[in-house]
C-alpha atoms as a PDB file:
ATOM      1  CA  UNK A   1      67.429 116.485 -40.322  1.00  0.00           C
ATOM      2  CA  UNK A   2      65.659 113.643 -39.170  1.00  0.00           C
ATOM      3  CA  UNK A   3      66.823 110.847 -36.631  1.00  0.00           C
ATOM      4  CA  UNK A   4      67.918 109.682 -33.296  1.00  0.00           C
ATOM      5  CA  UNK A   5      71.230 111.522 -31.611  1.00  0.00           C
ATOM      6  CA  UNK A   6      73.078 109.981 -28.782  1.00  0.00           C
ATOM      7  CA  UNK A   7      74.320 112.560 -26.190  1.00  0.00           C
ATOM      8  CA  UNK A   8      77.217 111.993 -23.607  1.00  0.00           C
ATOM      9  CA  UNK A   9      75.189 113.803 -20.780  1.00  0.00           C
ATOM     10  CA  UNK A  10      78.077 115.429 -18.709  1.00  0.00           C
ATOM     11  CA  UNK A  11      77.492 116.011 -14.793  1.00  0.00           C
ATOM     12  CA  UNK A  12      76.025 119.359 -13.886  1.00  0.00           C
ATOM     13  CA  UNK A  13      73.879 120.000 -16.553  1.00  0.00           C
ATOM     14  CA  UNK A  14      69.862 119.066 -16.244  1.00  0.00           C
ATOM     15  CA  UNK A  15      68.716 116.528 -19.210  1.00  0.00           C
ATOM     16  CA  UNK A  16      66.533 119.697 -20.369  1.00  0.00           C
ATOM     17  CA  UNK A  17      69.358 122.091 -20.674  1.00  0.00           C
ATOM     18  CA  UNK A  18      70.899 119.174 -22.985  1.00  0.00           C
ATOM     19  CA  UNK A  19      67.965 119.434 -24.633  1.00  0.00           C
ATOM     20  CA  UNK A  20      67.339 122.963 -25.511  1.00  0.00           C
ATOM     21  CA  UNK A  21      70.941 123.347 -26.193  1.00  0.00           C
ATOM     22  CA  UNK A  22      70.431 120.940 -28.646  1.00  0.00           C
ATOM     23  CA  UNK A  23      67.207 122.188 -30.318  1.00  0.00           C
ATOM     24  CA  UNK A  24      68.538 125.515 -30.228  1.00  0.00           C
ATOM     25  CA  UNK A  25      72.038 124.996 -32.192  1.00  0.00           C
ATOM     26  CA  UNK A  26      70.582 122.307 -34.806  1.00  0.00           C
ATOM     27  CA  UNK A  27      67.550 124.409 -35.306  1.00  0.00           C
ATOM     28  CA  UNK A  28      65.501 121.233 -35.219  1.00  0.00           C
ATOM     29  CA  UNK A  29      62.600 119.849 -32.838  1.00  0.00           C
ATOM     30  CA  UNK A  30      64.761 117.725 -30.213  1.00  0.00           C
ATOM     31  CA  UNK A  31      62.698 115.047 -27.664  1.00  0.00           C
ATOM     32  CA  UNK A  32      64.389 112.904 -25.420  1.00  0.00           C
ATOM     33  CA  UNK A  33      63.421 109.060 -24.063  1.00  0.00           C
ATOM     34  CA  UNK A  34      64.556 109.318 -20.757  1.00  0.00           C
ATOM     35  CA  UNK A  35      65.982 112.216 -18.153  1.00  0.00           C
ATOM     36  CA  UNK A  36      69.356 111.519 -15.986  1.00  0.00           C
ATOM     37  CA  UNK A  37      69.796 113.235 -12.863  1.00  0.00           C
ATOM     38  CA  UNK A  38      71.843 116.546 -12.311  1.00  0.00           C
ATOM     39  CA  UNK A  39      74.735 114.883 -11.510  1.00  0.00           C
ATOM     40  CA  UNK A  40      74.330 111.761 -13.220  1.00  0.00           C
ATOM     41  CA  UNK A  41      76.379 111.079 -16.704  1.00  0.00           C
ATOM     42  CA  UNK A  42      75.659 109.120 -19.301  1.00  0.00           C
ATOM     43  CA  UNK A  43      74.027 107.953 -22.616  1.00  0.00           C
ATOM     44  CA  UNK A  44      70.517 109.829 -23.495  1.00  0.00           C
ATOM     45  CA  UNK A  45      69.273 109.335 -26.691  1.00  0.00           C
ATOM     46  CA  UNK A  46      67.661 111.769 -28.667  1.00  0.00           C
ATOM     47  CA  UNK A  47      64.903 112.143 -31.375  1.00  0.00           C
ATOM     48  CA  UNK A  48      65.104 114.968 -33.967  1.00  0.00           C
ATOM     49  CA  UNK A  49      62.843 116.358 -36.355  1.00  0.00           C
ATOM     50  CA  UNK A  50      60.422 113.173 -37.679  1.00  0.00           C
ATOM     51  CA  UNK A  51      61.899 111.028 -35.502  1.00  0.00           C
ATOM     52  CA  UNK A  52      60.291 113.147 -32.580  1.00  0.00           C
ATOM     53  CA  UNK A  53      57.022 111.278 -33.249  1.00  0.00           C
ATOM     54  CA  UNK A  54      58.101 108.047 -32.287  1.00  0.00           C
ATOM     55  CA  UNK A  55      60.074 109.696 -29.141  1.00  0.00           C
ATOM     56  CA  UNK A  56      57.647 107.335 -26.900  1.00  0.00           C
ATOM     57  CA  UNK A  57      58.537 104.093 -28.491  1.00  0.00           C
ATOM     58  CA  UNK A  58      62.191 104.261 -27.017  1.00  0.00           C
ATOM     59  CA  UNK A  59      61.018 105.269 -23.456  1.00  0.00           C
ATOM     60  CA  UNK A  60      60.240 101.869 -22.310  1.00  0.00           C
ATOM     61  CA  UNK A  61      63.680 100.532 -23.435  1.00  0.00           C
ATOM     62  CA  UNK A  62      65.774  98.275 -20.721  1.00  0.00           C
ATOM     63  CA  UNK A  63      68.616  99.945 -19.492  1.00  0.00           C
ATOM     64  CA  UNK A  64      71.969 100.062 -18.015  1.00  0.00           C
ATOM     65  CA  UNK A  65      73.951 101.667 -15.281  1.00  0.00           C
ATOM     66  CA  UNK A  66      77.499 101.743 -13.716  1.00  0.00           C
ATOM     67  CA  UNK A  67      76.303 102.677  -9.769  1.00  0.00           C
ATOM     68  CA  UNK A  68      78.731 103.418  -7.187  1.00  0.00           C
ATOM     69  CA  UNK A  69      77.014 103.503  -3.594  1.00  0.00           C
ATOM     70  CA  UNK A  70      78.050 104.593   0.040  1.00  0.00           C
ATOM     71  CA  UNK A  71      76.879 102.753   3.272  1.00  0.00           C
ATOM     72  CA  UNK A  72      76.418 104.616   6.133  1.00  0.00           C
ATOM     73  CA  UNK A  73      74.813 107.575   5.240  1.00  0.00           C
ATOM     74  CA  UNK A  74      71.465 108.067   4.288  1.00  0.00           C
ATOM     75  CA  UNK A  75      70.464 111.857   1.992  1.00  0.00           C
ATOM     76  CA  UNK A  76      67.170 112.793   1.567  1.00  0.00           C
ATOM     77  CA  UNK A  77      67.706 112.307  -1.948  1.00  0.00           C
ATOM     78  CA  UNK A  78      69.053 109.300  -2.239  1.00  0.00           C
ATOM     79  CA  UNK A  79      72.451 110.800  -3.953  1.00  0.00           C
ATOM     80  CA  UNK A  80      75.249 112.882  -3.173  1.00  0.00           C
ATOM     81  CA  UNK A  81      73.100 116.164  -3.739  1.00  0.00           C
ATOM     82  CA  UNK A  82      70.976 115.563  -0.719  1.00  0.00           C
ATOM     83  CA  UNK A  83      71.332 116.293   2.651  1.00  0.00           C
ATOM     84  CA  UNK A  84      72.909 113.655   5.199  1.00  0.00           C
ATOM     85  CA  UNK A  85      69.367 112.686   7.163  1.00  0.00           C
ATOM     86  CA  UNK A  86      71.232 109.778   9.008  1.00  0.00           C
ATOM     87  CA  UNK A  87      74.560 108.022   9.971  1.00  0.00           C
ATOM     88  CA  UNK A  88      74.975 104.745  10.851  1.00  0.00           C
ATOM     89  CA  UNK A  89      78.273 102.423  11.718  1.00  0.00           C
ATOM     90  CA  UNK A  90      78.965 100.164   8.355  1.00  0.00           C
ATOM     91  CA  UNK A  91      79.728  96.896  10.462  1.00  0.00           C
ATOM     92  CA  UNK A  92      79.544  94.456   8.042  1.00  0.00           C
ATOM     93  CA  UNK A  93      82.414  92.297   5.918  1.00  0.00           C
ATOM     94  CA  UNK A  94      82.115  92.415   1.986  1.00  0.00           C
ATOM     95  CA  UNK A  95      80.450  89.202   1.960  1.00  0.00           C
ATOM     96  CA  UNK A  96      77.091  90.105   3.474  1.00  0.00           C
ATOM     97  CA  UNK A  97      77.205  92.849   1.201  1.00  0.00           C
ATOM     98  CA  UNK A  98      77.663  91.040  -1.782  1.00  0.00           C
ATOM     99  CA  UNK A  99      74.768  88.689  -0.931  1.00  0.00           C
ATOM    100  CA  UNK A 100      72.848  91.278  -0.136  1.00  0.00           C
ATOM    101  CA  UNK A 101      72.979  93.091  -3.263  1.00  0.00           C
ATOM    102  CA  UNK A 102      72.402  90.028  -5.082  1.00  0.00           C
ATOM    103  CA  UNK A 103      69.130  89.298  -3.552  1.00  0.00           C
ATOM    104  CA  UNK A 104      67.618  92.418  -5.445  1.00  0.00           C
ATOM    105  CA  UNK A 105      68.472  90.428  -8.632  1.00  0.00           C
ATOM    106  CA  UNK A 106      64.607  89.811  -9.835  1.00  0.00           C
ATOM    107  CA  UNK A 107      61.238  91.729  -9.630  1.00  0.00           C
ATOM    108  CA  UNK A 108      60.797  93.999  -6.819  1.00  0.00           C
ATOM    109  CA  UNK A 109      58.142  96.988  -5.734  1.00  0.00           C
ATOM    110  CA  UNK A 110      60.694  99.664  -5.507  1.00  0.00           C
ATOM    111  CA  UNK A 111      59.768 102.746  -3.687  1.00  0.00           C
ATOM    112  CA  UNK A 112      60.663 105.923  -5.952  1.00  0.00           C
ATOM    113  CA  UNK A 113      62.846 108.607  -4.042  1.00  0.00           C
ATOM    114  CA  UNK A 114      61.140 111.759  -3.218  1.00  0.00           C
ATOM    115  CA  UNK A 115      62.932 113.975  -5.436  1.00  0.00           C
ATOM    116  CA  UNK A 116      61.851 112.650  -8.418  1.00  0.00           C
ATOM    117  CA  UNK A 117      60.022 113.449 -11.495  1.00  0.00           C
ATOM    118  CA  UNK A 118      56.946 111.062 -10.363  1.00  0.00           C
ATOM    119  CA  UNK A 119      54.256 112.744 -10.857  1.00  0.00           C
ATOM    120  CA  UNK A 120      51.264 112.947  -7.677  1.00  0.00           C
ATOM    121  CA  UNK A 121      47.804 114.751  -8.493  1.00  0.00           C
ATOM    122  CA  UNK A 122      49.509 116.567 -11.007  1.00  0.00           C
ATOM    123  CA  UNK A 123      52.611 117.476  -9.757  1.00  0.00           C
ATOM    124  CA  UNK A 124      56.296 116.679  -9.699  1.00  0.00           C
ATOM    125  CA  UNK A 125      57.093 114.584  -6.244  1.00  0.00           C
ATOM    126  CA  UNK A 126      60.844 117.217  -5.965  1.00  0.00           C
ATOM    127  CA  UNK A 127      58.492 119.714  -6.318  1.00  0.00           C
ATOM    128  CA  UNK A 128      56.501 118.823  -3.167  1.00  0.00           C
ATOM    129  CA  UNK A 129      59.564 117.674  -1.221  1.00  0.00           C
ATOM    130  CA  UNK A 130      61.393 120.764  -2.054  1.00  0.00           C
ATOM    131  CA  UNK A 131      58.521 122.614   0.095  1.00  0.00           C
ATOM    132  CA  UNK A 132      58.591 120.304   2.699  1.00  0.00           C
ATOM    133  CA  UNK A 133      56.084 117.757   1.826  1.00  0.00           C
ATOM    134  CA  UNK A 134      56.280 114.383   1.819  1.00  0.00           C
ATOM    135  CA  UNK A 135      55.183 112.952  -1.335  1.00  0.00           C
ATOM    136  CA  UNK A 136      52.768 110.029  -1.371  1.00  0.00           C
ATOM    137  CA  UNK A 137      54.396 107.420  -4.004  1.00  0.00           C
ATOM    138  CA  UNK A 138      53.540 104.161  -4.497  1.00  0.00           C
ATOM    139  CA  UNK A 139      56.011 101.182  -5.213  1.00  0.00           C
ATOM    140  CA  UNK A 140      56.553 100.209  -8.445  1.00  0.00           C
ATOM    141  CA  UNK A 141      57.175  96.760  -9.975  1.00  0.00           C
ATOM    142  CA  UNK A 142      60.486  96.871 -11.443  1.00  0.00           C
ATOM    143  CA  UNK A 143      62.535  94.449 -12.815  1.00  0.00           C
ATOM    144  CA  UNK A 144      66.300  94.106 -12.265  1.00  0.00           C
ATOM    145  CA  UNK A 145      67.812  91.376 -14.681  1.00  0.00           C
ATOM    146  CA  UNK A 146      71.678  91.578 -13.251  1.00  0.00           C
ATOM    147  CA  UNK A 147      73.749  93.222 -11.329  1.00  0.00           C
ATOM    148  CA  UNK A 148      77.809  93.055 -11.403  1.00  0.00           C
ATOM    149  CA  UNK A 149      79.836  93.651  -8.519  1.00  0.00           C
ATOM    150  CA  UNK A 150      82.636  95.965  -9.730  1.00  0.00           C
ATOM    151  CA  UNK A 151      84.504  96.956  -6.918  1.00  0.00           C
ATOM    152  CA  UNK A 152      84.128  97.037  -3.203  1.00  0.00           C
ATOM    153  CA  UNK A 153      86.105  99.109  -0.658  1.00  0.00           C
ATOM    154  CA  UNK A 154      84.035  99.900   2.188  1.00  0.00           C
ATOM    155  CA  UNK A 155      82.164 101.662   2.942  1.00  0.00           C
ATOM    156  CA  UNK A 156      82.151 101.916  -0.901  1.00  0.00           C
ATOM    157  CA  UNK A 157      81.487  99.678  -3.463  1.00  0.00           C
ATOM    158  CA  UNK A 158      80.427  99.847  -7.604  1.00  0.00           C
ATOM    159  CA  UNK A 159      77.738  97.783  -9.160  1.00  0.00           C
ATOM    160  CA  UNK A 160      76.739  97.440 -13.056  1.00  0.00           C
ATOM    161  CA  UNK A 161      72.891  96.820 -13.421  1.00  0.00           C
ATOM    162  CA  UNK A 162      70.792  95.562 -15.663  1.00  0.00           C
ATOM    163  CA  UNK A 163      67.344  96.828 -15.529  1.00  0.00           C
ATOM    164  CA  UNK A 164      63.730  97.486 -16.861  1.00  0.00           C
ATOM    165  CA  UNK A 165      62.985 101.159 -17.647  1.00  0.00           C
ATOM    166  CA  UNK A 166      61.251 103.251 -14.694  1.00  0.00           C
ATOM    167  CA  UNK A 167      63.845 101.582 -12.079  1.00  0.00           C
ATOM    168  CA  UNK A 168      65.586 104.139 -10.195  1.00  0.00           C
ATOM    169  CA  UNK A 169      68.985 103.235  -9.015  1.00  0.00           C
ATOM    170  CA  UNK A 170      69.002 106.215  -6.344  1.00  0.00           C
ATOM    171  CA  UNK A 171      66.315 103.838  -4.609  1.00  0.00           C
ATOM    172  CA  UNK A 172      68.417 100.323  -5.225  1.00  0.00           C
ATOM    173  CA  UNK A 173      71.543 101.380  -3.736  1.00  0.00           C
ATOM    174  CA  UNK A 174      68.800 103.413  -0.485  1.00  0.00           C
ATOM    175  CA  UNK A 175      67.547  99.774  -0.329  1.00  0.00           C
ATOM    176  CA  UNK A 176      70.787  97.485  -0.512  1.00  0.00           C
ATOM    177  CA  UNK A 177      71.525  99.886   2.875  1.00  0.00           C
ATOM    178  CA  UNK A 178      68.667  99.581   4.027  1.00  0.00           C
ATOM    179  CA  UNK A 179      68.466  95.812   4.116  1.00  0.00           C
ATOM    180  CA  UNK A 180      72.053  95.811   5.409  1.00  0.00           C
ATOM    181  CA  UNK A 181      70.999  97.944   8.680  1.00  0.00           C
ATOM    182  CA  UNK A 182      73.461 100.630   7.389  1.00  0.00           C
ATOM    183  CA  UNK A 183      71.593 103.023   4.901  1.00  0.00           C
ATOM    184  CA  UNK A 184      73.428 104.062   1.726  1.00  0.00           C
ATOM    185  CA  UNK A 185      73.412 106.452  -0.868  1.00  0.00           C
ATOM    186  CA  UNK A 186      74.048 106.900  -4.617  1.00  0.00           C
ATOM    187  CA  UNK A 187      77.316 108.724  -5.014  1.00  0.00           C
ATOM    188  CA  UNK A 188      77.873 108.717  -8.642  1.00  0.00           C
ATOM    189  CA  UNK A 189      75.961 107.305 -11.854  1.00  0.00           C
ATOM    190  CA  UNK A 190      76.837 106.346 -15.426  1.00  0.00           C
ATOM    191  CA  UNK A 191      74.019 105.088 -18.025  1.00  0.00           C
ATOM    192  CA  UNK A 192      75.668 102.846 -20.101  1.00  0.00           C
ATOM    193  CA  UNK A 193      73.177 101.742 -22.423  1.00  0.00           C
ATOM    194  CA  UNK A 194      69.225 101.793 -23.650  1.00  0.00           C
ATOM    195  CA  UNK A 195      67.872  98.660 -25.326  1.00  0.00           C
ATOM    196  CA  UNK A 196      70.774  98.094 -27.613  1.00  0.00           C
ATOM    197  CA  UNK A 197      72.112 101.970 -28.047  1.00  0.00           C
ATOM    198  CA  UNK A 198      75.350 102.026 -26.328  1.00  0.00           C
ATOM    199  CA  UNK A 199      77.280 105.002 -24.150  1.00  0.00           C
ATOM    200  CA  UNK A 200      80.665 104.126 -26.526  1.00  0.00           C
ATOM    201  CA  UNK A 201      78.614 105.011 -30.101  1.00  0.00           C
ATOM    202  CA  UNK A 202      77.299 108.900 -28.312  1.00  0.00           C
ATOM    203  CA  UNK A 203      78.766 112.100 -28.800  1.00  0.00           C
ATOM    204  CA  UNK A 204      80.177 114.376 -26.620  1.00  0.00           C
ATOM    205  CA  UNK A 205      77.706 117.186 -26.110  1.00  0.00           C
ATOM    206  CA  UNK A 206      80.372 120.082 -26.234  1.00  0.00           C
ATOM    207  CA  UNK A 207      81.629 117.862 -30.249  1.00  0.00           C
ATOM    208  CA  UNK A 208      77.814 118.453 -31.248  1.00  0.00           C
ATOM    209  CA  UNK A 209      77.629 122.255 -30.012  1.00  0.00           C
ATOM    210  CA  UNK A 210      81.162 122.737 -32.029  1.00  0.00           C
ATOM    211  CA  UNK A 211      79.918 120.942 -35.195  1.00  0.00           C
ATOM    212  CA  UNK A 212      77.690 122.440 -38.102  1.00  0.00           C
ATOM    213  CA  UNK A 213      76.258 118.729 -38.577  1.00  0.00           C
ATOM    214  CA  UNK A 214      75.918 115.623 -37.095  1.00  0.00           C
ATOM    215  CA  UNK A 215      75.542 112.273 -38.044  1.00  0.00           C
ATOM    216  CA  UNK A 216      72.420 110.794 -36.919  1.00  0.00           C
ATOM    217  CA  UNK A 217      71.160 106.841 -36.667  1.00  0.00           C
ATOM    218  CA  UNK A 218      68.174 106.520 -39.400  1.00  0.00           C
ATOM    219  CA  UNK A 219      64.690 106.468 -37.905  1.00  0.00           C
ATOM    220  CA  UNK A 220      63.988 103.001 -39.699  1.00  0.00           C
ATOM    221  CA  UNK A 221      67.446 101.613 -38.015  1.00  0.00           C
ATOM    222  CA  UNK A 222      66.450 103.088 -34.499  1.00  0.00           C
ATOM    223  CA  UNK A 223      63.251 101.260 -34.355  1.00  0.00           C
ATOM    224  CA  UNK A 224      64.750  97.805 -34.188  1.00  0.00           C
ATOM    225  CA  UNK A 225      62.800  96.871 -31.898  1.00  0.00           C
ATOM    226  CA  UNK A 226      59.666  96.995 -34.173  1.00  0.00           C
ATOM    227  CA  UNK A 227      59.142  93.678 -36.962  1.00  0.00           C
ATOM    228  CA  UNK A 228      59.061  95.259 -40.308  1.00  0.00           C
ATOM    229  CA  UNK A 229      56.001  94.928 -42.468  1.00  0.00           C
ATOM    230  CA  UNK A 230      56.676  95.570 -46.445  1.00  0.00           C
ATOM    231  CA  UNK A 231      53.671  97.551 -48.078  1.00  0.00           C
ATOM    232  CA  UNK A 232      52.646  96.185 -51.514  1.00  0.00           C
ATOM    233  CA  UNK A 233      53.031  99.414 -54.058  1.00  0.00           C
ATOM    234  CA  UNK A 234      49.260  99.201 -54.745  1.00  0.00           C
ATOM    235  CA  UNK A 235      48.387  99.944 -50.920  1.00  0.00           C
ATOM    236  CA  UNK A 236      51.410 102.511 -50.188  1.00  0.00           C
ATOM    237  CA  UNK A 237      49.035 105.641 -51.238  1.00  0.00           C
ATOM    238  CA  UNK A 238      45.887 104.606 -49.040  1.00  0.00           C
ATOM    239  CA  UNK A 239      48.576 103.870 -45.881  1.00  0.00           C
ATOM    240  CA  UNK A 240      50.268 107.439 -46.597  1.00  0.00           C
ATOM    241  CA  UNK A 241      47.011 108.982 -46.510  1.00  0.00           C
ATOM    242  CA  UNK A 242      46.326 107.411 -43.057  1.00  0.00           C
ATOM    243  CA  UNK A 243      43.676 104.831 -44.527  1.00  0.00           C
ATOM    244  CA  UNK A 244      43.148 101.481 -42.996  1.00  0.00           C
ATOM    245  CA  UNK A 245      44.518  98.738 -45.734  1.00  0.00           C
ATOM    246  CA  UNK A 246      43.457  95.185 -46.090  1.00  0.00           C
ATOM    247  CA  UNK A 247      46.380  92.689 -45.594  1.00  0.00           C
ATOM    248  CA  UNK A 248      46.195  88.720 -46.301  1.00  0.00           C
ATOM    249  CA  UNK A 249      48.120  88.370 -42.882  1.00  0.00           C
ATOM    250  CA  UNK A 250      47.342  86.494 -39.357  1.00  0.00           C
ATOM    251  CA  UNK A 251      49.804  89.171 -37.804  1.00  0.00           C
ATOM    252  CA  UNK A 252      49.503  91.031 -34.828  1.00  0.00           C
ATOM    253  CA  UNK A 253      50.677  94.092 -33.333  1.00  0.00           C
ATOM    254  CA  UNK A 254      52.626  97.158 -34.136  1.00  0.00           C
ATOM    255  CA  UNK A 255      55.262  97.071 -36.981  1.00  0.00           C
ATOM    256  CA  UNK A 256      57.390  99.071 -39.173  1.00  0.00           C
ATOM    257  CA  UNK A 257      56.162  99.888 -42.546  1.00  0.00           C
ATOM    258  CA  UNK A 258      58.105 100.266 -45.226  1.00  0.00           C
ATOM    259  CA  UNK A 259      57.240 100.321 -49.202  1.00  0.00           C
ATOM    260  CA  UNK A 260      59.079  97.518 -51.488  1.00  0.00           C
ATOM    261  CA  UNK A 261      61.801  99.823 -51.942  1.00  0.00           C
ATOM    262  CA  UNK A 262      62.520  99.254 -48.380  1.00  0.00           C
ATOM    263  CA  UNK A 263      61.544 103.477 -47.249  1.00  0.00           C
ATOM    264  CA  UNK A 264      60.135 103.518 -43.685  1.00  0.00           C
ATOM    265  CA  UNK A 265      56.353 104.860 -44.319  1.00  0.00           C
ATOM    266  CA  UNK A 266      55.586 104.843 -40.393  1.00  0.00           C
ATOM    267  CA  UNK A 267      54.135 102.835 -38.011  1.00  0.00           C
ATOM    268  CA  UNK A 268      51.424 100.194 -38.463  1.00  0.00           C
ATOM    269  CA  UNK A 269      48.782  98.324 -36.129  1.00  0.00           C
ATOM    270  CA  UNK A 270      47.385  94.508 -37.332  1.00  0.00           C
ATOM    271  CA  UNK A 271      44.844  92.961 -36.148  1.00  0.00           C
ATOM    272  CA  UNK A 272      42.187  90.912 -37.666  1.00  0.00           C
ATOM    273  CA  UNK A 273      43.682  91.144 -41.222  1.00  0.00           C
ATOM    274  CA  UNK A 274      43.467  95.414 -41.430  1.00  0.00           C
ATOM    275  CA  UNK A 275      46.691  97.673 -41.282  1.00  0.00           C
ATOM    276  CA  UNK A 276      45.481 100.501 -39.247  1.00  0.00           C
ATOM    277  CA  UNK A 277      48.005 103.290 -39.650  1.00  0.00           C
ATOM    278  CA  UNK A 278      49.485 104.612 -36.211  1.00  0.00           C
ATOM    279  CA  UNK A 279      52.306 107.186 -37.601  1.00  0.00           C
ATOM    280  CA  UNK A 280      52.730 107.947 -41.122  1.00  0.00           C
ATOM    281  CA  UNK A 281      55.724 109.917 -42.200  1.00  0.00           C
ATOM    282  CA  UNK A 282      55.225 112.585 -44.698  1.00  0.00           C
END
C-alpha cells in the first residue's frame, strides 16, 4: 500500500496521534507534511509506505486556512488554549480593521509564537515555554498571497488566507491585534488546502479507522509539482540501480522519472547533461 492519504484532522487530537493511529490500523509506515495544532481541524496529507520517501517534497507546499480571530485579548499562545495574558478595549469600527488586515497581504518577518514546534539549540520552543522560558525565535520571512474577509462581528471576525508554508496563522491574527492597539487571538482554525490537495477530497479519520482499505492518490499523481522526465528503456536498469545516466538534455533540476511505459522509477537530478538519481523506487 503505497501513496498519499488525506486526513480530516478533527479538533482534540495531536497530528501524531493521527498519525500512529494511522500506521497502526493500516499496518503501513505513515509520515506526514505538515502538523496542525491541538485544536486546529483540517486537511493533513499523508504519505504511506513508498510514498514515505518523498514525505519532504510536500512540506514546502503553499497553503490555506479559514482563521477566525478575537480582538481584545491576548493568550500566551496565541489561540484559545492559552492563558488570557492581557485585555484591552476593542475601540475600533470594522473599517480600520479591514484595512488593517489587508496590509499583511505581502512578505512579512513574522515572529513564531512561543508554543511552537520551532526548534532552538535543539529543542522544541513549547517545550521551553512550558517551563517558563522564553524562547529566543527569530522572525521569519513569510509570504501571505491573500487574505478574504469572511465575516466580521466584533470583536470577532473570519479571514481565509493564502499563504507560503512555515506561516503561522496563530502569529497573523497576534499581529493584526497588535497593529490595531487591541491584541487578538486565534480562536478557531481550518486548513483548507496544501498546494493543490483540497480539505473536500480527505477522509474522515474515524471512515479510515472503520475501513479495511483505503483508496489512496498514486505517488506519481501526488508529485505534480515535479516535470516528468521519460527514461529511454536502454537507461531504465542503470537509473534503478542508482547509477548516474547520460541524457542529450539542457534540463535542469529535479524531475519525475518514469520508464516509456509511463511507471514512476523515482526522482531524478539534471544538470550538465547527467541524470543523477535522488530516489529510486524498488
Amino acid at each position: 500500500m503505497d501513496g498519499i492519504l488525506l486526513v480530516n484532522k478533527p479538533k482534540y487530537i495531536t497530528s501524531n496521534d493521527l498519525v500512529v493511529k494511522v500506521k497502526k490500523h493500516l499496518n503501513e509506515k505513515v509520515g506526514h507534511t505538515g502538523i496542525l495544532d491541538y485544536a486546529a481541524s483540517g486537511l493533513m496529507v499523508l504519505t504511506v509506505g513508498k510514498a514515505t520517501r518523498f514525505t519532504q517534497f510536500f512540506q514546502g507546499l503553499d497553503k490555506q486556512y479559514i482563521a477566525e480571530g478575537k480582538l481584545g485579548e491576548i493568550t500566551d499562545t496565541y489561540d484559545s488554549q492559552g492563558k488570557v495574558i492581557q485585555s484591552n478595549p476593542v475601540n475600533i469600527n470594522q473599517d480600520q480593521l479591514i484595512q488593517v488586515i489587508n496590509s499583511f497581504i505581502g512578505e512579512y518577518d513574522q515572529l513564531p509564537p512561543p508554543y511552537s514546534a520551532k526548534k532552538i539549540q535543539g529543542r522544541r520552543a513549547y517545550q521551553l515555554a512550558k517551563k517558563g522560558i522564553n524562547p529566543d525565535l527569530k522572525p521569519v520571512r513569510v509570504k501571505i498571497y491573500n487574505i478574504e474577509i469572511l465575516e466580521i462581528n466584533l470583536p470577532y471576525f473570519k479571514i481565509k488566507v493564502d499563504c507560503s508554508s512555515g506561516t503561522y496563522i496563530r502569529s497573523l491574527i497576534k499581529d493584526i491585534g497588535d497593529k490595531l492597539s487591541t491584541g487578538a487571538y486565534m480562536s478557531d482554525l481550518i486548513r483548507t488546502k496544501i498546494g493543490e490537495f483540497k480539505l473536500e477530497d480527505a477522509l474522515e479519520l474515524q471512515d479510515i479507522l472503520d475501513k479495511k482499505e483505503v483508496k489512496l492518490i498514486p505517488i506519481k499523481e501526488a508529485l505534480y509539482f515535479f516535470q516528468e522526465l521519460e527514461l529511454p528503456s536502454t537507461l531504465e536498469r542503470a537509473f534503478k540501480y542508482g547509477q548516474k545516466v547520460k541524457l542529450d538534455s539542457e534540463l535542469k533540476g529535479l524531475f519525475k522519472v518514469v520508464n516509456q511505459e509511463g511507471q514512476l522509477l523515482g526522482l531524478g537530478k539534471m544538470e550538465d547533461g547527467i541524470l543523477k538519481p535522488e530516489i529510486v523506487l524498488s
